[in-house]
N, C-alpha and C. Protein backbone atom coordinates (compact mmCIF):
# COMPACT_ATOMS: atom_id res chain seq x y z
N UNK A 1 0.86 -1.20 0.00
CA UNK A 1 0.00 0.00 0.00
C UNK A 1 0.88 1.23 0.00
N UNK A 2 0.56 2.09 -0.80
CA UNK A 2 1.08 3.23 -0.71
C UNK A 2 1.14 4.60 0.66
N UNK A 3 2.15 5.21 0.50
CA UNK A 3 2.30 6.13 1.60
C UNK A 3 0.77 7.13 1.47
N UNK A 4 1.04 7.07 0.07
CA UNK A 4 -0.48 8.28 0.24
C UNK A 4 -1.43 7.78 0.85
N UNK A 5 -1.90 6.60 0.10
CA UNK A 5 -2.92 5.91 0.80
C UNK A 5 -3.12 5.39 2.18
N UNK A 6 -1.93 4.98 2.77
CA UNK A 6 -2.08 5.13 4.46
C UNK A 6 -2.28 6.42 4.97
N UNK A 7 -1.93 7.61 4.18
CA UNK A 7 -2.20 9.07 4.95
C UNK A 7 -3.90 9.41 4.94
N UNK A 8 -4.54 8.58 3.96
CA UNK A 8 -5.79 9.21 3.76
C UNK A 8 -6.66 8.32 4.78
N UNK A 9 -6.27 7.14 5.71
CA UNK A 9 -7.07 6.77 6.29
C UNK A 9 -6.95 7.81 7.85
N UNK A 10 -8.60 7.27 8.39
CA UNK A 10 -9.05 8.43 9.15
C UNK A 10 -7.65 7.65 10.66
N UNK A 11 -8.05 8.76 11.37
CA UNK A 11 -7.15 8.58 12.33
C UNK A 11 -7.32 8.26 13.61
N UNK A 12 -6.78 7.21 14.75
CA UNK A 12 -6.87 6.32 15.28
C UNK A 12 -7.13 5.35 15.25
N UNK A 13 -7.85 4.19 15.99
CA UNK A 13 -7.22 2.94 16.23
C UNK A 13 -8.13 2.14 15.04
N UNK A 14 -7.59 1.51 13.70
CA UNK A 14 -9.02 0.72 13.09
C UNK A 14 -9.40 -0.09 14.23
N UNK A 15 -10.41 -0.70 12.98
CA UNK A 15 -11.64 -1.61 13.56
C UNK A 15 -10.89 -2.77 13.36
N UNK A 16 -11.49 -3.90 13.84
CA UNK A 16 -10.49 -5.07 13.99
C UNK A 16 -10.79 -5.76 12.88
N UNK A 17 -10.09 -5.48 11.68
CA UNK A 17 -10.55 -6.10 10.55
C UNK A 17 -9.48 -7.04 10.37
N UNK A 18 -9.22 -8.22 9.24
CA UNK A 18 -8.68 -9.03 9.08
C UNK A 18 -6.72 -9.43 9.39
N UNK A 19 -6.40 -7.91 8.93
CA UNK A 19 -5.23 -7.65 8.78
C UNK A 19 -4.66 -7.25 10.24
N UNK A 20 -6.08 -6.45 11.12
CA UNK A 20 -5.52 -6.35 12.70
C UNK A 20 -5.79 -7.57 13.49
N UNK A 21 -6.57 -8.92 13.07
CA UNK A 21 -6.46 -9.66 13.73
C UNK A 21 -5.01 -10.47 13.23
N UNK A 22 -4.49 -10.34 11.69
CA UNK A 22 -3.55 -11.31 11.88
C UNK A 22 -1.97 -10.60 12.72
N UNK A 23 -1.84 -9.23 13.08
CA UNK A 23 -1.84 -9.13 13.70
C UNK A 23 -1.27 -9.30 15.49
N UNK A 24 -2.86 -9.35 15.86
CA UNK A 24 -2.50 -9.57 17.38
C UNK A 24 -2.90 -11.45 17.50
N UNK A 25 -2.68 -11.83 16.37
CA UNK A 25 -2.63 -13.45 16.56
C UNK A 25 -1.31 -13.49 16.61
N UNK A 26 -0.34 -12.57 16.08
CA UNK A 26 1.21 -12.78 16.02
C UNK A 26 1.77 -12.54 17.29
N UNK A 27 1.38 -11.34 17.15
CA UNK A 27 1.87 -10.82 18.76
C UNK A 27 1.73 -11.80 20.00
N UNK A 28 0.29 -12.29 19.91
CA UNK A 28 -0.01 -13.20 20.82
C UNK A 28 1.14 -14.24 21.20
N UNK A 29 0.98 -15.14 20.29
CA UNK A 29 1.65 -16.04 20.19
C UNK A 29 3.49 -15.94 20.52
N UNK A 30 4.19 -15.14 19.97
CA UNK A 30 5.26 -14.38 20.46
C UNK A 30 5.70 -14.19 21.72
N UNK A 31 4.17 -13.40 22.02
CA UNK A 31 4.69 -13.32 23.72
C UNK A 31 4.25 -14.49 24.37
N UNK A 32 3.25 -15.18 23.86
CA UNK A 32 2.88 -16.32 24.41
C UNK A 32 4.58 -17.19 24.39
N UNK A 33 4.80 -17.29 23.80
CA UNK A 33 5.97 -18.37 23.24
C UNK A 33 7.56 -17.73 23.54
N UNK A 34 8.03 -16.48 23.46
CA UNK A 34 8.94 -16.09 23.98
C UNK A 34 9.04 -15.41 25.30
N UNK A 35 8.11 -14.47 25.50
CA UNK A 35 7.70 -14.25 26.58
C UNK A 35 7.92 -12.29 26.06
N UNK A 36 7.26 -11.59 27.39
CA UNK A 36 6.77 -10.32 26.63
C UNK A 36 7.82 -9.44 26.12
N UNK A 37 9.20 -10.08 27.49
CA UNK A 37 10.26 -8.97 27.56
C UNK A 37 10.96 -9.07 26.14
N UNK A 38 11.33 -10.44 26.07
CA UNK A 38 11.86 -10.63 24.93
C UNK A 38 11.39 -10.89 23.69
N UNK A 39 10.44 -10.41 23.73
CA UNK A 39 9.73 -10.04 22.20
C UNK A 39 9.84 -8.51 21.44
N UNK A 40 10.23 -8.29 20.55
CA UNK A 40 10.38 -6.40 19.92
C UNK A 40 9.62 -6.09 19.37
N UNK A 41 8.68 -4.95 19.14
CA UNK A 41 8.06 -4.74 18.23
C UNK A 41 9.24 -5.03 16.44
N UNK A 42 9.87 -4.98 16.51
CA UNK A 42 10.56 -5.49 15.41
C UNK A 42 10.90 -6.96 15.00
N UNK A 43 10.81 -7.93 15.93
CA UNK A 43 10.27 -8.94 15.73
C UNK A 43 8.91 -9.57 15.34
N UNK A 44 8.20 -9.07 15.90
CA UNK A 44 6.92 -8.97 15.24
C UNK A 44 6.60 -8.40 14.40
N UNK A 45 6.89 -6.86 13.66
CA UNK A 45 7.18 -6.24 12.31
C UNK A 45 7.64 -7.03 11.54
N UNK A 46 9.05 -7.95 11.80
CA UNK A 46 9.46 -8.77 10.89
C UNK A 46 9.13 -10.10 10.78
N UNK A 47 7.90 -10.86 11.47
CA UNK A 47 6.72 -11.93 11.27
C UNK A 47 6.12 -11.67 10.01
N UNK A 48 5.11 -10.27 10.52
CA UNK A 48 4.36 -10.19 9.57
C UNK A 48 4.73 -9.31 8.28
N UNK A 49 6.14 -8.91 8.03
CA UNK A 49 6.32 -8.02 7.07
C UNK A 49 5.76 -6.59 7.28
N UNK A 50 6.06 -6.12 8.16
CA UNK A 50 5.87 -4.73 8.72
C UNK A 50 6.95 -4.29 9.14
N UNK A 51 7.12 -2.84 9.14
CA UNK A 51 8.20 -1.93 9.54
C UNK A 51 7.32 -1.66 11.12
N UNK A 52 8.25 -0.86 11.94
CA UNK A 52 7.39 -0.85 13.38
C UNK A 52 6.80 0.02 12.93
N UNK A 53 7.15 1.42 12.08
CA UNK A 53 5.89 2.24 12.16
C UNK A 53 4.65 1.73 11.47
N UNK A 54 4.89 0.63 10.59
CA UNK A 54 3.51 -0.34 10.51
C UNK A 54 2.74 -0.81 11.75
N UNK A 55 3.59 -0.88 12.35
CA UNK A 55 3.10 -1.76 13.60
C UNK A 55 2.33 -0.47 14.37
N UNK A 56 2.76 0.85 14.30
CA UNK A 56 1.91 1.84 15.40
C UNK A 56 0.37 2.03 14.71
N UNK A 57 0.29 1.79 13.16
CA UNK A 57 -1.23 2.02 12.74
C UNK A 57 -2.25 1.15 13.92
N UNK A 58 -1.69 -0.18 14.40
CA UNK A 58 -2.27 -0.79 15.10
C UNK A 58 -2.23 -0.65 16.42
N UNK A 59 -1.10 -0.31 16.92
CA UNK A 59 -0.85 -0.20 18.57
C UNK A 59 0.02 0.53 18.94
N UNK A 60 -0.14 1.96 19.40
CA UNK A 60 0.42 2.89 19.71
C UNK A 60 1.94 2.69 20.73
N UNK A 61 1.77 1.44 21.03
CA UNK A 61 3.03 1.17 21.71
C UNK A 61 2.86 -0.61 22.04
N UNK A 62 4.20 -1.22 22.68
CA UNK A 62 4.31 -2.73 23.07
C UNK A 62 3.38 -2.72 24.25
N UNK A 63 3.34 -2.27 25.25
CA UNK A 63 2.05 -2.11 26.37
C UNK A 63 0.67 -2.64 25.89
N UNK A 64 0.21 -1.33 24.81
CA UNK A 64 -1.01 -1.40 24.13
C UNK A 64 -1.12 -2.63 23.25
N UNK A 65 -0.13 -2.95 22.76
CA UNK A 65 -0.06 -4.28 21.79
C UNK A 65 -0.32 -5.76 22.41
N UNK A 66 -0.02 -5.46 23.70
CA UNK A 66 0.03 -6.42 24.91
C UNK A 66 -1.28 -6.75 25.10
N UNK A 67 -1.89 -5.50 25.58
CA UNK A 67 -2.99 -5.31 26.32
C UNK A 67 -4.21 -5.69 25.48
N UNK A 68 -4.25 -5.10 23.90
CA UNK A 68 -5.01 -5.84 22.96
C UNK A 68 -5.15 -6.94 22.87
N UNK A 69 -4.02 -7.87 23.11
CA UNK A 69 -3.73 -8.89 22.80
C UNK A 69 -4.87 -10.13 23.75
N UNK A 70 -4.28 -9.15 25.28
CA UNK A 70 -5.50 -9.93 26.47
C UNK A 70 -7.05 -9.27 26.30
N UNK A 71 -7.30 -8.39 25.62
CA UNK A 71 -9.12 -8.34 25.52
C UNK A 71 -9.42 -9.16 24.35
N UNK A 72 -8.70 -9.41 23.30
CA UNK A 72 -9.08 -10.10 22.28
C UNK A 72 -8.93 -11.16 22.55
N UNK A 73 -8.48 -12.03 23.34
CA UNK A 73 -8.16 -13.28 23.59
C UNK A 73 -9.28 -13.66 24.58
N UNK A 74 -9.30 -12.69 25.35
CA UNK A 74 -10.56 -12.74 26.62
C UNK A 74 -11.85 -12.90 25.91
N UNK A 75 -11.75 -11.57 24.83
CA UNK A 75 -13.48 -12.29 24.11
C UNK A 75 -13.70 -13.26 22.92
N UNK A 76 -12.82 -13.42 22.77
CA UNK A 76 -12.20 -14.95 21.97
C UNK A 76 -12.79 -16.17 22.88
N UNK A 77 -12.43 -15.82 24.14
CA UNK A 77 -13.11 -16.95 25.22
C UNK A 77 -14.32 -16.94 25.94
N UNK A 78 -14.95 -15.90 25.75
CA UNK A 78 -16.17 -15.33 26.19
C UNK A 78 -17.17 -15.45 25.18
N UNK A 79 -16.97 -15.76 24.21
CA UNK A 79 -17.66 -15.65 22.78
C UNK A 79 -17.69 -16.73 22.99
N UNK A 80 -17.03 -17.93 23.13
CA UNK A 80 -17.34 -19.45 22.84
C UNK A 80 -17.95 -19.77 23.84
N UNK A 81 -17.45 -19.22 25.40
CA UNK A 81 -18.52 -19.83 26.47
C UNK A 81 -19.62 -19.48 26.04
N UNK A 82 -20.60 -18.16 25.59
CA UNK A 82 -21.42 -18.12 25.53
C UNK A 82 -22.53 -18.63 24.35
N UNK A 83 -21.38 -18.85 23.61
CA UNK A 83 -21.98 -19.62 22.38
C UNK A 83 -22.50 -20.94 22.57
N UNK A 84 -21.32 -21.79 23.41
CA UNK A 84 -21.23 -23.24 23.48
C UNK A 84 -21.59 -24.09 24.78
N UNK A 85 -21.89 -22.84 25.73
CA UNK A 85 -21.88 -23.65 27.12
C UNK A 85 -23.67 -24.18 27.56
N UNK A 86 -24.34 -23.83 26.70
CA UNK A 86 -25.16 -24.15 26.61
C UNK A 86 -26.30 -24.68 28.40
N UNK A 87 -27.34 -25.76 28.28
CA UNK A 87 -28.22 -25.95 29.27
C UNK A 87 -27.42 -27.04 30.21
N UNK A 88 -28.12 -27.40 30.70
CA UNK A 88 -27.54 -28.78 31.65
C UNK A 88 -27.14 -28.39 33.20
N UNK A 89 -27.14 -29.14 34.15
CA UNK A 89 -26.79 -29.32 35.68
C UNK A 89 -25.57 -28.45 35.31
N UNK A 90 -25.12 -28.02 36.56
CA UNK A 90 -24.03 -27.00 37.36
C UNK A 90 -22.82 -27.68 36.58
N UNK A 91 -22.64 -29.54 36.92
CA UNK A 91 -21.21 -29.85 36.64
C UNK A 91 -21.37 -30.26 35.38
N UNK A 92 -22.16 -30.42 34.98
CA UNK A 92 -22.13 -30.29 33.08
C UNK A 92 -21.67 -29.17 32.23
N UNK A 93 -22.14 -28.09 32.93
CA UNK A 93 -21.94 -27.08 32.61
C UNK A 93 -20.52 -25.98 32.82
N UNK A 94 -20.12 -26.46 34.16
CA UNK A 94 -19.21 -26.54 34.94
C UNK A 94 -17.58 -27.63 33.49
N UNK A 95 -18.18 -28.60 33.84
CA UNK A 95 -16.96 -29.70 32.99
C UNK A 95 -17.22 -28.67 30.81
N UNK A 96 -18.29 -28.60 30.08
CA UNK A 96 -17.99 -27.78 29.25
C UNK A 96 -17.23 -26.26 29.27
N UNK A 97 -16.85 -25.59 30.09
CA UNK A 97 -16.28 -24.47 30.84
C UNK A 97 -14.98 -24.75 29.87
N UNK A 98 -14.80 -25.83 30.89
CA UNK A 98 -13.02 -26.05 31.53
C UNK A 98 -12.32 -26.94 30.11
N UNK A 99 -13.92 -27.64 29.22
CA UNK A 99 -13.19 -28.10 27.95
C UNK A 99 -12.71 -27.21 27.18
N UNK A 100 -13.40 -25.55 27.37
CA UNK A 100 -13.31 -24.47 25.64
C UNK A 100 -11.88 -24.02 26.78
N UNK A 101 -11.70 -24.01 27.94
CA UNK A 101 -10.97 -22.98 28.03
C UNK A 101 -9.64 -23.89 28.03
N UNK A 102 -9.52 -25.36 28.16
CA UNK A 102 -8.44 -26.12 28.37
C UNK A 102 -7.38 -25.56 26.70
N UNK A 103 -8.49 -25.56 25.75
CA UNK A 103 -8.33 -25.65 24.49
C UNK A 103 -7.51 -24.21 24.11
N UNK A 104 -8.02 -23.17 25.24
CA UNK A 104 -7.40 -21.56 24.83
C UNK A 104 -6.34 -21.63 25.12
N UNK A 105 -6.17 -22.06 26.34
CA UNK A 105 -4.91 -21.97 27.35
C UNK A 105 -3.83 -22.86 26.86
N UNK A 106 -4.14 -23.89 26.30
CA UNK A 106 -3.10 -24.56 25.08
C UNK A 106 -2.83 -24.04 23.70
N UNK A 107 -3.25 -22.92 23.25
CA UNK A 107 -2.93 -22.50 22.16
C UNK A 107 -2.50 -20.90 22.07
N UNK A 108 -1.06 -21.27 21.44
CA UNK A 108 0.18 -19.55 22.27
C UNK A 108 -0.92 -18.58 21.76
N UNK A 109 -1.68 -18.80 20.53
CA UNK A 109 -2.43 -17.24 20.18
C UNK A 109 -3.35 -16.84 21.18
N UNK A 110 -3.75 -17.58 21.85
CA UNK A 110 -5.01 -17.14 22.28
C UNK A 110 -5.12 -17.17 23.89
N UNK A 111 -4.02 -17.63 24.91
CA UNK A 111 -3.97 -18.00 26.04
C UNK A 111 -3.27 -16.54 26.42
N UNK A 112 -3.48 -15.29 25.75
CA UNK A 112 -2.78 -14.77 26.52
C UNK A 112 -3.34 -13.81 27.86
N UNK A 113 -5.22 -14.20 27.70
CA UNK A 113 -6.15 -13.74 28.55
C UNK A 113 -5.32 -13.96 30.04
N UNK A 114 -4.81 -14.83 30.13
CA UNK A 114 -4.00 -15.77 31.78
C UNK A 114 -3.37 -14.38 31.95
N UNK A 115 -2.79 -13.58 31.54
CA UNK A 115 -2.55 -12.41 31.68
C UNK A 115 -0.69 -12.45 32.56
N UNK A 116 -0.44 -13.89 32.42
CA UNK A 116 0.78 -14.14 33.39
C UNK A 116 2.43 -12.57 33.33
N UNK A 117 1.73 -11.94 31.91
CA UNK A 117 2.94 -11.33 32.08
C UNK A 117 2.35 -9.78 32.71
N UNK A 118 1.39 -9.45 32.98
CA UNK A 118 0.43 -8.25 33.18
C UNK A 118 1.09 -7.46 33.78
N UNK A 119 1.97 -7.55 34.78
CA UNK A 119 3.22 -6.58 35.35
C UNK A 119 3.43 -5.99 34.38
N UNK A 120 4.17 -6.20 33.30
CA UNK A 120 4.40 -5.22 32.13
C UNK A 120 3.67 -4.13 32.00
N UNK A 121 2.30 -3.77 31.94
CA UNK A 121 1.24 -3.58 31.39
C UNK A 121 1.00 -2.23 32.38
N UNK A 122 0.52 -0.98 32.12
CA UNK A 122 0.27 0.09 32.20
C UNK A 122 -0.58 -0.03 33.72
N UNK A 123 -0.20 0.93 34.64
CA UNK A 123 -1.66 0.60 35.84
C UNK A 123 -2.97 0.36 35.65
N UNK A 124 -3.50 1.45 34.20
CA UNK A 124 -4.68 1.34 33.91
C UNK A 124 -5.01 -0.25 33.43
N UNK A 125 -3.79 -0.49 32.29
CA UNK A 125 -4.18 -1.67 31.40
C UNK A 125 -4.63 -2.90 32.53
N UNK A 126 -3.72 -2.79 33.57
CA UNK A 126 -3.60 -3.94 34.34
C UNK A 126 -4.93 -3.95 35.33
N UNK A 127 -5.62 -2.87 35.33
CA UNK A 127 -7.33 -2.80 36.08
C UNK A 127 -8.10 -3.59 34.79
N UNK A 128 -7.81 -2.95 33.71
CA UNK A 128 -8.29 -3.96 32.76
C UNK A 128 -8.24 -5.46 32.30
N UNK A 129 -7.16 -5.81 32.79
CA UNK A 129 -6.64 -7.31 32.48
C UNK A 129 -7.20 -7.97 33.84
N UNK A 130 -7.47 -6.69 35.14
CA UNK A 130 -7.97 -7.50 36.52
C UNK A 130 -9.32 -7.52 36.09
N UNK A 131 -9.61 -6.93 35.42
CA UNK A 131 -11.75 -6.92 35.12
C UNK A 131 -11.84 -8.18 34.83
N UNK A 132 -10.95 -8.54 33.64
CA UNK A 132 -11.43 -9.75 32.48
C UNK A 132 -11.39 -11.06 33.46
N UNK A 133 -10.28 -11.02 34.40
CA UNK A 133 -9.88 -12.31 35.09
C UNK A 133 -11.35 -12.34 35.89
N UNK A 134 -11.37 -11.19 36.70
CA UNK A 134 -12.67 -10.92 37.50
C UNK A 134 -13.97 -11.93 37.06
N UNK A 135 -14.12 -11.64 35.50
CA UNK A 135 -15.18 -11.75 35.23
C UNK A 135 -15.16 -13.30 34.81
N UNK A 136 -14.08 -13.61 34.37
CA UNK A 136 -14.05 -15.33 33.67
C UNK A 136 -14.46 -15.88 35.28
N UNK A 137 -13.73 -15.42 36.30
CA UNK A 137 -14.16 -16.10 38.36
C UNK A 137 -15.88 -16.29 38.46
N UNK A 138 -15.99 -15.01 38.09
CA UNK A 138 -17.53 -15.03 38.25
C UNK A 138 -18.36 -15.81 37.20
N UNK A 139 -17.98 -16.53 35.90
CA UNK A 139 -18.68 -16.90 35.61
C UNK A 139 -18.66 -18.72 36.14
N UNK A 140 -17.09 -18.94 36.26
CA UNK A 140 -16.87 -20.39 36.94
C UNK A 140 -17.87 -20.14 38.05
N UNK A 141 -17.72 -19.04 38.82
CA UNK A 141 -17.98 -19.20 40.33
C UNK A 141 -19.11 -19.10 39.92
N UNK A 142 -20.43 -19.11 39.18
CA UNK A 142 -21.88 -19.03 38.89
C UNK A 142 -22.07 -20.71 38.80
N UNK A 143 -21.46 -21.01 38.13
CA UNK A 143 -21.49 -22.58 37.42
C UNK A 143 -21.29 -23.67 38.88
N UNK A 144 -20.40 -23.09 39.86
CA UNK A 144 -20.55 -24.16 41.01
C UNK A 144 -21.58 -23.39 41.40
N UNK A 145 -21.84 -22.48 42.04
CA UNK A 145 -23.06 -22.39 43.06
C UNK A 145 -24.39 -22.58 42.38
N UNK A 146 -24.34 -23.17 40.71
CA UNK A 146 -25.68 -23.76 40.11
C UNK A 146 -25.19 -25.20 40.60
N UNK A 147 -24.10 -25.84 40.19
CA UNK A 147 -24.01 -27.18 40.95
C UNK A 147 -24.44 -27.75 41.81
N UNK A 148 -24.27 -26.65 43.33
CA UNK A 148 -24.70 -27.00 44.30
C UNK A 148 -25.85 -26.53 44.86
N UNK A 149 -26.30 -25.93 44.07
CA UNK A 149 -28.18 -25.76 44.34
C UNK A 149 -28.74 -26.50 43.40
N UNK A 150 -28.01 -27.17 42.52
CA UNK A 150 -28.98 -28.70 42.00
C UNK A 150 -28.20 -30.07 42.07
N UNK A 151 -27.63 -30.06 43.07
CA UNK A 151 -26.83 -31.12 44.07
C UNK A 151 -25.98 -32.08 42.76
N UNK A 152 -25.71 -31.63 41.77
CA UNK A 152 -24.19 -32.28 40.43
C UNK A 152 -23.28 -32.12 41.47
N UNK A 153 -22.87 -30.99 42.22
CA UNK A 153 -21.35 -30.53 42.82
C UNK A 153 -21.89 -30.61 44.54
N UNK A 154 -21.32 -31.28 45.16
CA UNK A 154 -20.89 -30.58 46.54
C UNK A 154 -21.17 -29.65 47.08
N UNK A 155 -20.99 -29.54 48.09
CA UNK A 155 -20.92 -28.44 48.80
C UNK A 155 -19.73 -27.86 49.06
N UNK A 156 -19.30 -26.96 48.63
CA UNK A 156 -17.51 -26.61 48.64
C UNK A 156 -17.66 -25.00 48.71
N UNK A 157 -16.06 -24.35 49.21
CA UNK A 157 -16.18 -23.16 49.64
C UNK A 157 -15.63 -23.08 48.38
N UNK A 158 -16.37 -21.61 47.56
CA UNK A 158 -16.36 -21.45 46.12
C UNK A 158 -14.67 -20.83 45.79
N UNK A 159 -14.27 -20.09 46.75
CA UNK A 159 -13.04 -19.30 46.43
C UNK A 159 -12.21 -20.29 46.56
N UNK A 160 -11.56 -21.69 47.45
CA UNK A 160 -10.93 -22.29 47.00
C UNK A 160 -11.55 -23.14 45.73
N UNK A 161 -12.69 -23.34 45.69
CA UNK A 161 -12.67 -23.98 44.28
C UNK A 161 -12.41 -23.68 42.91
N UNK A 162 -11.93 -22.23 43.13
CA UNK A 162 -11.68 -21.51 41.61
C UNK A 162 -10.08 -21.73 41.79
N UNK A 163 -9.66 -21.69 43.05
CA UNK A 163 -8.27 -21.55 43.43
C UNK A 163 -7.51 -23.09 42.38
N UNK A 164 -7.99 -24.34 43.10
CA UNK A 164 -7.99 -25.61 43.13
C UNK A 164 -8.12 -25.90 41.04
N UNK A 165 -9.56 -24.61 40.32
CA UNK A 165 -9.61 -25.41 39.36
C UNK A 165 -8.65 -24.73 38.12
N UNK A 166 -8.50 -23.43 38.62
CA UNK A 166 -7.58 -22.44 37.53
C UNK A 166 -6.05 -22.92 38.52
N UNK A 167 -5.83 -23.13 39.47
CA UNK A 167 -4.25 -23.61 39.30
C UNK A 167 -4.24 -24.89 38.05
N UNK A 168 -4.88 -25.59 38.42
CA UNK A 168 -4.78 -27.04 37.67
C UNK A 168 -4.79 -26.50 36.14
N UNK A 169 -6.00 -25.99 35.62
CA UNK A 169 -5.61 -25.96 34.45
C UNK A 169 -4.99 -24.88 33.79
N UNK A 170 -4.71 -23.39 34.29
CA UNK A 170 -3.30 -23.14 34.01
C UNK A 170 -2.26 -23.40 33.90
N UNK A 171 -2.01 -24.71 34.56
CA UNK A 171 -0.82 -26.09 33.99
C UNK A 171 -1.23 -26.37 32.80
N UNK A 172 -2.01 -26.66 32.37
CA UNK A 172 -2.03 -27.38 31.13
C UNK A 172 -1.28 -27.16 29.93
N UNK A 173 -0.78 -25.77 29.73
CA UNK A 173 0.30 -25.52 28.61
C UNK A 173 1.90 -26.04 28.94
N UNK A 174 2.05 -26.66 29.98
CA UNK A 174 3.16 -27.13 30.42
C UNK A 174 2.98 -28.89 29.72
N UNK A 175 1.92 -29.16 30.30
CA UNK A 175 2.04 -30.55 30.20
C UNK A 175 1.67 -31.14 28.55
N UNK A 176 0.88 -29.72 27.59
CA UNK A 176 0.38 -30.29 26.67
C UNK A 176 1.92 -29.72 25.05
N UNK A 177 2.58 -30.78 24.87
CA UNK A 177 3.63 -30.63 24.18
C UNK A 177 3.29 -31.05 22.33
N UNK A 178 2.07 -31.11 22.32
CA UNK A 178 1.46 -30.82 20.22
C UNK A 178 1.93 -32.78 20.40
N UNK A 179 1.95 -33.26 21.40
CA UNK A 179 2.25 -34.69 20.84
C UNK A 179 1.20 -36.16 21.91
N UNK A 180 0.74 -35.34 22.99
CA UNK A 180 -0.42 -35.83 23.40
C UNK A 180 -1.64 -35.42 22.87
N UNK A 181 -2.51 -36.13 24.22
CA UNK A 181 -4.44 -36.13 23.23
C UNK A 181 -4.53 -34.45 22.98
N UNK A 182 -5.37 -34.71 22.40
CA UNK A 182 -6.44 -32.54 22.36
C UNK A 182 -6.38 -32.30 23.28
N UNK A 183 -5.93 -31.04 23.48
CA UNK A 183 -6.60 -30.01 24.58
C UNK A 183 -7.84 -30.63 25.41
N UNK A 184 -8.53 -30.50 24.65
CA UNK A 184 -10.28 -30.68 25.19
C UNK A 184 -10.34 -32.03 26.09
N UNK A 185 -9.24 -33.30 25.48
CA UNK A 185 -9.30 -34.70 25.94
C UNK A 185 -8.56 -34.56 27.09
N UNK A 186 -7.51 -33.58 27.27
CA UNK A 186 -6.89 -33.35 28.27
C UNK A 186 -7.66 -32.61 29.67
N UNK A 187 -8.37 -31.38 29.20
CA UNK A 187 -9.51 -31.10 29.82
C UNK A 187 -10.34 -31.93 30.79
N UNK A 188 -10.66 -32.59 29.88
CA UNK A 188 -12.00 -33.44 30.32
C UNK A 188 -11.17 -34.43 31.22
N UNK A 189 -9.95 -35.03 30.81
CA UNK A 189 -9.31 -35.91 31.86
C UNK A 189 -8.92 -34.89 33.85
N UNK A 190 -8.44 -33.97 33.15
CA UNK A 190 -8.46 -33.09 34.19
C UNK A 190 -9.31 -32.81 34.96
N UNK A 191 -10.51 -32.60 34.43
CA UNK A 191 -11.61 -32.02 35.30
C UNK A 191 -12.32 -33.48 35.97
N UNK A 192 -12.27 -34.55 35.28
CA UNK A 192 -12.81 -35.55 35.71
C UNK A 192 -11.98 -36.33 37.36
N UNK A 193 -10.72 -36.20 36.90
CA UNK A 193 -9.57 -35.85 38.19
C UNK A 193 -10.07 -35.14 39.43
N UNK A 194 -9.98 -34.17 39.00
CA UNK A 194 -10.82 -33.23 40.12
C UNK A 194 -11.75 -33.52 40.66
N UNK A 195 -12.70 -33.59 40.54
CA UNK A 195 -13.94 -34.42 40.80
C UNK A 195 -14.51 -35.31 41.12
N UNK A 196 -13.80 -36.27 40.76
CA UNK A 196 -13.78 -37.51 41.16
C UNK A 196 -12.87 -37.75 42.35
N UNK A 197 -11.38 -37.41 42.48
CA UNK A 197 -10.88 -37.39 43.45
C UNK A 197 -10.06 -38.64 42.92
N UNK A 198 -9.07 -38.81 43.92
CA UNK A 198 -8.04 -39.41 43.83
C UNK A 198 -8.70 -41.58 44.82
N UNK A 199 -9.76 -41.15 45.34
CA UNK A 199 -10.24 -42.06 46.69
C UNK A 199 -11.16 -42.91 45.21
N UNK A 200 -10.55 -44.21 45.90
CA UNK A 200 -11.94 -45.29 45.08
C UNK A 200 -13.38 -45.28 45.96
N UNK A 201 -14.24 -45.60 44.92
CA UNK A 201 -15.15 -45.25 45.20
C UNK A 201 -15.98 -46.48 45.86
N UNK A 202 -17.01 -46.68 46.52
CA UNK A 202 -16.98 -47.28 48.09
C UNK A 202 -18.02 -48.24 47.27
């Protein structure tokens, strides 16, 4: 594209059209995979064939590039719960959760909602990256206390149970190396773990 023609578009941030998602799928993954410090905006310029001042049409700085990175990923995961999580008891509903998200959190583009590097990230950005976490708690934490007002789940104190189910599967990008089952099979083994407990059953 020509210089003129980038001057004539209007000014600030586009809309997230094709070219800004491929993008913060790069970025993602990058920092997902190298990690934030050691990623450059010139490494990522030179992914996708961009100069960095290519890179500012999209993100006024590595912070902001960051920070995009965790709302798009967040409603990347919010979009499928709500698409896919569909009817059923607390731990039905509860165990589909933990399959879409086993699946995010294993894949560098899109896991970067976990927000593990968020220190980086601007004071403001990082109230923002605390909303999103906020809000993924509250929707687990909805899903047990439907459990246990239609007796699928236990009776359990809800704050360690978010504790107990996001440590566990925030592991999962450790253990899942592109050469075991799916994500999702891994998931479902996980959550069934949990739940079931380690004790045979009487």
């Amino acid at each position: 594209m020509s210089q003129t023609a980038q001057s004539k578009r209007p000014r600030g941030r586009p809309r997230l059209d094709r070219r800004h998602e491929e993008v913060l799928t790069c970025a993602a993954a990058m920092f997902s995979s190298r990690g934030y410090a050691a990623t450059t905006l010139e490494d990522i310029g030179a992914e996708l064939g961009l100069t960095r001042p290519g890179l500012y049409y999209y993100a006024k700085s590595k912070d902001d590039l960051l920070n995009q990175c965790y709302a798009w990923s967040f409603k990347k995961l919010t979009d499928r719960v709500n698409a896919e999580l569909g009817d059923g008891t607390g731990r039905e509903r509860l165990a589909r959760f933990f399959q879409i998200y086993s699946e995010a959190v294993c894949d560098d583009a899109s896991r970067c909602f976990l927000a593990s590097e968020n220190h980086f990230l601007s004071p403001e950005s990082q109230k923002e990256a605390a909303k999103r976490v906020s809000e993924i708690n509250n929707i687990v934490g909805g899903l047990i206390d439907q459990g246990i007002a239609d007796g699928s789940l236990a009776q359990c104190d809800r704050k360690y149970a978010l504790i107990v189910l996001f440590g566990a599967f925030n592991s999962l990008p450790k253990l899942y190396k592109h050469k075991g089952p799916p994500p999702d099979e891994m998931g479902q083994n996980l959550f069934n773990l949990i739940i079931n407990g380690l004790l045979p059953k009487p």
